[in-house]
C-alpha atoms as a PDB file:
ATOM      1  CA  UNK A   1     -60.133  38.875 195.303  1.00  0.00           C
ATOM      2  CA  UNK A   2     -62.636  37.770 197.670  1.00  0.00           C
ATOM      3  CA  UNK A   3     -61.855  38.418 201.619  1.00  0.00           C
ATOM      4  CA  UNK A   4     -62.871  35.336 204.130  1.00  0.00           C
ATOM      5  CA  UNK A   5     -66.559  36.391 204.837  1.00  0.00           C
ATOM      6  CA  UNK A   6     -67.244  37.189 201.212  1.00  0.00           C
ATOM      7  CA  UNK A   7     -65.720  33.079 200.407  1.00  0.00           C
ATOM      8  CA  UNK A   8     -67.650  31.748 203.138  1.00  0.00           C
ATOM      9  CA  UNK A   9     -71.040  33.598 202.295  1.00  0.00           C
ATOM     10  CA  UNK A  10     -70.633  32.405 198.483  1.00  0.00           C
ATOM     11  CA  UNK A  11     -69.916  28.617 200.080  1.00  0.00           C
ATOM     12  CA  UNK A  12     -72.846  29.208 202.351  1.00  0.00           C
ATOM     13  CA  UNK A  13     -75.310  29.884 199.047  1.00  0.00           C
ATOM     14  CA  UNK A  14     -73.791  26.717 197.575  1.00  0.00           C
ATOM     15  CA  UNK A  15     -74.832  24.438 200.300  1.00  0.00           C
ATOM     16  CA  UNK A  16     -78.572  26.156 200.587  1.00  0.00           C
ATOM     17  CA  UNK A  17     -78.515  24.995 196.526  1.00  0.00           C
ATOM     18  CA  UNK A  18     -76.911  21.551 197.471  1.00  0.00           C
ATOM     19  CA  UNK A  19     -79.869  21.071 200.034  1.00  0.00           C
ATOM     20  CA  UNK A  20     -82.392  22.063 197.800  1.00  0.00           C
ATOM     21  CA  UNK A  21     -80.826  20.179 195.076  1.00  0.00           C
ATOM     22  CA  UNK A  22     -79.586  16.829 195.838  1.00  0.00           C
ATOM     23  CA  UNK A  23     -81.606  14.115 196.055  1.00  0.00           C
ATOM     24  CA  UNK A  24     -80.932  11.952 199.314  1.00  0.00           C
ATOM     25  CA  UNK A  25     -79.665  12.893 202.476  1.00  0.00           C
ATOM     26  CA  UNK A  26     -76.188  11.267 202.186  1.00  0.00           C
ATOM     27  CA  UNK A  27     -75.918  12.757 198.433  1.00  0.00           C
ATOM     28  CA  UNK A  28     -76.695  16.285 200.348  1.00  0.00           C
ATOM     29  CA  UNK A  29     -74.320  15.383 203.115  1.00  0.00           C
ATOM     30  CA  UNK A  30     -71.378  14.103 200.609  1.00  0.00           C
ATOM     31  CA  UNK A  31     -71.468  16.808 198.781  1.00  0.00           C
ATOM     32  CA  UNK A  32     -71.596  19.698 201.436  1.00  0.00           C
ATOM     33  CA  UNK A  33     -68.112  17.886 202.491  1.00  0.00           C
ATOM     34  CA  UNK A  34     -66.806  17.911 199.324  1.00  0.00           C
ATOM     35  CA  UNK A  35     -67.808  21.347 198.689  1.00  0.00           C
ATOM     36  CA  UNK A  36     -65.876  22.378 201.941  1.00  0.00           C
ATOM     37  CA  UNK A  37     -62.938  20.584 201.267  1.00  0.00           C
ATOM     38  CA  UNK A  38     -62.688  22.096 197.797  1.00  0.00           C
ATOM     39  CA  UNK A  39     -63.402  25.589 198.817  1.00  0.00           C
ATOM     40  CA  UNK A  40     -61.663  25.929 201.779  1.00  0.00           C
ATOM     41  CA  UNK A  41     -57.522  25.278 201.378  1.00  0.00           C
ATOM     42  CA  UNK A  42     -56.841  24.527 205.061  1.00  0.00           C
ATOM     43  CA  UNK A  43     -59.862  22.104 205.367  1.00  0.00           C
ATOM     44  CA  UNK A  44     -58.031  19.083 204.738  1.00  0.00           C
ATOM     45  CA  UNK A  45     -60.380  16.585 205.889  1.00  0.00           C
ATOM     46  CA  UNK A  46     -64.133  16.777 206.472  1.00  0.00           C
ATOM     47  CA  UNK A  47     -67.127  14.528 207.658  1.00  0.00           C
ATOM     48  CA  UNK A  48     -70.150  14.101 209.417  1.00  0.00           C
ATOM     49  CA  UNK A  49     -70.541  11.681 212.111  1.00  0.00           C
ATOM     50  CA  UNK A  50     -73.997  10.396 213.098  1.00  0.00           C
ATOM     51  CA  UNK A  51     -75.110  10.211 216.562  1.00  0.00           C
ATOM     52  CA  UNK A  52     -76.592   7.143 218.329  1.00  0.00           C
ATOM     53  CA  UNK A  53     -77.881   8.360 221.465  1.00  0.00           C
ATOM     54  CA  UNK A  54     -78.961   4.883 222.463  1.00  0.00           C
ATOM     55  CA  UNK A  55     -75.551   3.624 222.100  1.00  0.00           C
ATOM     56  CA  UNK A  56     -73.778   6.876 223.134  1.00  0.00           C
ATOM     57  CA  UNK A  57     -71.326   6.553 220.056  1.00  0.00           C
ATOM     58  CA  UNK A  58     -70.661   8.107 216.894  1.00  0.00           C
ATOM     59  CA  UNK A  59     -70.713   6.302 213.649  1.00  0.00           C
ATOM     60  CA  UNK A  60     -68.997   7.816 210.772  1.00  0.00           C
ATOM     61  CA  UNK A  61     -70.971   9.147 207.480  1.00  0.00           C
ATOM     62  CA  UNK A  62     -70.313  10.818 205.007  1.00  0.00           C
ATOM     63  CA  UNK A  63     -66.685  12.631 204.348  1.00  0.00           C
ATOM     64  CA  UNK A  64     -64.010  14.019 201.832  1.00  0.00           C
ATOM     65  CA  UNK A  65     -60.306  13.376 202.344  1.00  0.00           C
ATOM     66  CA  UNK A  66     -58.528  10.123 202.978  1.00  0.00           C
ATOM     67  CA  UNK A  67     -60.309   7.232 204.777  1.00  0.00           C
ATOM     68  CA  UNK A  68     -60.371   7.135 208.479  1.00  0.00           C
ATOM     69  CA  UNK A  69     -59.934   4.340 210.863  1.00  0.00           C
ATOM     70  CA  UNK A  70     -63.089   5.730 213.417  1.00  0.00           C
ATOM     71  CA  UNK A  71     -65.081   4.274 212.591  1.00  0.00           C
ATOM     72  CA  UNK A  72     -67.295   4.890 215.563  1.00  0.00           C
ATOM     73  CA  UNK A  73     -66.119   7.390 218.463  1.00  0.00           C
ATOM     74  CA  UNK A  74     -67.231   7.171 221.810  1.00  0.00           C
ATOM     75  CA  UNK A  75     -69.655  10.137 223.048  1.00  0.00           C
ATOM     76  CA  UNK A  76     -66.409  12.009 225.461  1.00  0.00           C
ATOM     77  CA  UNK A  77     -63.563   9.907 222.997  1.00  0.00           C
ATOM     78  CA  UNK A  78     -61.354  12.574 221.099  1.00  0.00           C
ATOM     79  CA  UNK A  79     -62.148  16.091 219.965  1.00  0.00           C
ATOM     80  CA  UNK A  80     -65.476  14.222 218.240  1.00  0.00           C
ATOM     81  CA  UNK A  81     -66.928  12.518 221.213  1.00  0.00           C
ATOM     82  CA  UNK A  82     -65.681  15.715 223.332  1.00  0.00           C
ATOM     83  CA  UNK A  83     -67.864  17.961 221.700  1.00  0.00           C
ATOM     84  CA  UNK A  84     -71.259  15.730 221.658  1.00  0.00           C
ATOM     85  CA  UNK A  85     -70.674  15.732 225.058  1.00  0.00           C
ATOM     86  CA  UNK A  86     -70.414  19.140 225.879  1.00  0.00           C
ATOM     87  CA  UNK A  87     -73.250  19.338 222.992  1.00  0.00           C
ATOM     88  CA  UNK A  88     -70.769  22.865 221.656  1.00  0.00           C
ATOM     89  CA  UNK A  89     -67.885  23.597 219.080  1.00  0.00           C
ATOM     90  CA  UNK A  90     -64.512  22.571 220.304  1.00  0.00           C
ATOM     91  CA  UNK A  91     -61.585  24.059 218.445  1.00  0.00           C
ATOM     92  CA  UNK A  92     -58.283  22.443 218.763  1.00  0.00           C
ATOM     93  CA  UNK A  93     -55.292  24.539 217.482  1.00  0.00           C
ATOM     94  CA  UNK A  94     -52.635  22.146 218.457  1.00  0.00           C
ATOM     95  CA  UNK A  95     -53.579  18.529 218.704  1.00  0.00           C
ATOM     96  CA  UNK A  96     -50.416  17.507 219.974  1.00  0.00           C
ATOM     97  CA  UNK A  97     -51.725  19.612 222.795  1.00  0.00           C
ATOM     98  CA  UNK A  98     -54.773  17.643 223.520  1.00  0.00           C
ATOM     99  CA  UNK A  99     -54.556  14.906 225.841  1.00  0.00           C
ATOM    100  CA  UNK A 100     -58.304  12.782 224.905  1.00  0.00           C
ATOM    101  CA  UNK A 101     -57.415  13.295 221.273  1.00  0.00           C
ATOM    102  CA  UNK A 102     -58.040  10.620 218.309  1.00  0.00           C
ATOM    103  CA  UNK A 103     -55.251  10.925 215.550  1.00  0.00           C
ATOM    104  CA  UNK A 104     -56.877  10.248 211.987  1.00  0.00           C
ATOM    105  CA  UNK A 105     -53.737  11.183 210.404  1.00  0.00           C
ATOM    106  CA  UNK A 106     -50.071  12.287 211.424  1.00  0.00           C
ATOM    107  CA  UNK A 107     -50.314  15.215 208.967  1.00  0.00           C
ATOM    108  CA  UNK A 108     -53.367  16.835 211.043  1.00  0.00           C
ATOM    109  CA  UNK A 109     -52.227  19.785 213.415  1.00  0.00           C
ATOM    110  CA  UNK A 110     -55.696  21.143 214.189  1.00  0.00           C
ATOM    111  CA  UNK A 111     -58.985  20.266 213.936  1.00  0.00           C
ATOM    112  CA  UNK A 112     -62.519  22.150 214.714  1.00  0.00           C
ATOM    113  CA  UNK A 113     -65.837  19.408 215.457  1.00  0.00           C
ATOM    114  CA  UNK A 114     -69.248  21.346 215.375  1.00  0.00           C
ATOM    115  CA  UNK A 115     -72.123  19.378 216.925  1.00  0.00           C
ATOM    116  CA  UNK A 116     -75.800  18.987 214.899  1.00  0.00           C
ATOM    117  CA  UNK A 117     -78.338  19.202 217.899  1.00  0.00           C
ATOM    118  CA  UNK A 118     -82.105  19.188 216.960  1.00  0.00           C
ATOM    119  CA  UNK A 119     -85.168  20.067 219.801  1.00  0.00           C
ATOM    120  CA  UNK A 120     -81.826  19.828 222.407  1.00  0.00           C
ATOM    121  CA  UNK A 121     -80.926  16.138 220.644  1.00  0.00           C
ATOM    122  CA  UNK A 122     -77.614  15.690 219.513  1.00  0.00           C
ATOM    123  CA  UNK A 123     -77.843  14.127 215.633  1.00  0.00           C
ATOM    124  CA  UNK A 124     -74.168  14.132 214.882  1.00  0.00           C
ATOM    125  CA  UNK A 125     -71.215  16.208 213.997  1.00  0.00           C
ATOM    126  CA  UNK A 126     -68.908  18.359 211.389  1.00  0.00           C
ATOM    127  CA  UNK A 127     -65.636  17.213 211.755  1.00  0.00           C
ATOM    128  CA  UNK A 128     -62.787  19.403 210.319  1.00  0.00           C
ATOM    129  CA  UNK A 129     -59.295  18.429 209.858  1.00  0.00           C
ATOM    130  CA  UNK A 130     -56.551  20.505 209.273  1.00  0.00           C
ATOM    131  CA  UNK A 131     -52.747  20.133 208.149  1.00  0.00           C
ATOM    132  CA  UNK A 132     -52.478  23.460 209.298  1.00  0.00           C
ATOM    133  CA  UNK A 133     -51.661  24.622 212.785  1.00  0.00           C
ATOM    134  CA  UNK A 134     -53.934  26.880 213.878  1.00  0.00           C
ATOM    135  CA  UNK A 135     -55.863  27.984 211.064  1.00  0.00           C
ATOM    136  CA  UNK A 136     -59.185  28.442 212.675  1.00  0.00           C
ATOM    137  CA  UNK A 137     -60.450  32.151 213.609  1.00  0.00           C
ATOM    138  CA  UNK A 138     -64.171  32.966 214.751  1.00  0.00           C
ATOM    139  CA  UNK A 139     -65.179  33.583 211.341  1.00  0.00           C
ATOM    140  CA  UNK A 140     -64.742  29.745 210.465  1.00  0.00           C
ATOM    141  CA  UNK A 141     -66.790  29.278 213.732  1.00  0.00           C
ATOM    142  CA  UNK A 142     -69.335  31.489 212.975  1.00  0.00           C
ATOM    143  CA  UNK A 143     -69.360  30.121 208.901  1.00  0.00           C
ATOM    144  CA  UNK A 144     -69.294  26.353 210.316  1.00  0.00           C
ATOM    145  CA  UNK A 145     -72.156  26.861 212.355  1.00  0.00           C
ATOM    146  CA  UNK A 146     -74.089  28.723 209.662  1.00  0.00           C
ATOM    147  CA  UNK A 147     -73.756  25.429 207.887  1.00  0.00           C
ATOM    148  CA  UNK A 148     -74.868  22.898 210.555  1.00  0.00           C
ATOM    149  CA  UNK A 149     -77.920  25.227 210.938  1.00  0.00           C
ATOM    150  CA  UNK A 150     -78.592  24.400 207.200  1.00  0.00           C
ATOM    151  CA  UNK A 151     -77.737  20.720 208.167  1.00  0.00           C
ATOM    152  CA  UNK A 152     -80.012  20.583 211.037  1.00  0.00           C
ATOM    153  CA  UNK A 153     -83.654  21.046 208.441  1.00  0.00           C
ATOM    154  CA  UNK A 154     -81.690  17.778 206.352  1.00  0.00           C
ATOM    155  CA  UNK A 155     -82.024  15.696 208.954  1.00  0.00           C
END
């Protein structure tokens, strides 16, 4: 059996293939999601959100897991717009702890949003959703960044 670093390095060498493999950005981008989704138990929802700095909002792209209502999110608006504003991770163990928070679901108990910034430009975001409370250690951290740094040369 594989321990967390081992899963997340064999994930990482997926997505490097998916990059080099798929065919259009949003083909790339659906299928990292999906790949995370699938791979990872307590990642119960993910998606990227791209970043219009001229409107200061977030429109949604593309995601695995149940349909969302937001659309578009605010740059400071929930855990999302929190974390293109401070342009760095935010991890949220407890949502029902979090005042500025966006509910996509009433099953998710924690979430984790890592920010895609390019030459000090914010692109967009990883959103994670989990039904989990408090799954998230530094190793997803650490392996969710590792992917947004792949991410980053897509767009």
């Amino acid at each position: 059996m594989l321990d967390k670093t081992q899963k997340f390095n064999l994930i990482i060498n997926n997505i490097m293939r998916i990059a080099k493999s798929a065919s259009t950005r949003n083909e790339k981008l659906t299928k990292i999601c999906q790949s995370l989704k699938e791979h990872v138990p307590y990642y119960d929802w993910v998606g990227f959100y791209i970043a219009d700095e001229s409107e200061k909002e977030l429109t949604l792209g593309p995601f695995a897991g149940e349909p969302t209502e937001h659309i578009k999110i605010p740059f400071g608006k929930g855990v999302c717009g929190q974390a293109v504003a401070k342009k760095e991770t935010v991890v949220v163990q407890d949502v029902s702890s979090e005042t500025n928070y966006l509910s996509c679901s009433p099953m998710v108990r924690s979430e984790m949003v890592v920010p895609i910034i390019k030459n000090d430009k914010v692109m967009g975001e990883l959103d994670i959703d989990s039904h989990t409370h408090a799954p998230f250690t530094d190793e997803d951290k650490k392996f969710l960044e590792d992917v947004i740094n792949i991410v980053t040369q897509l767009l």
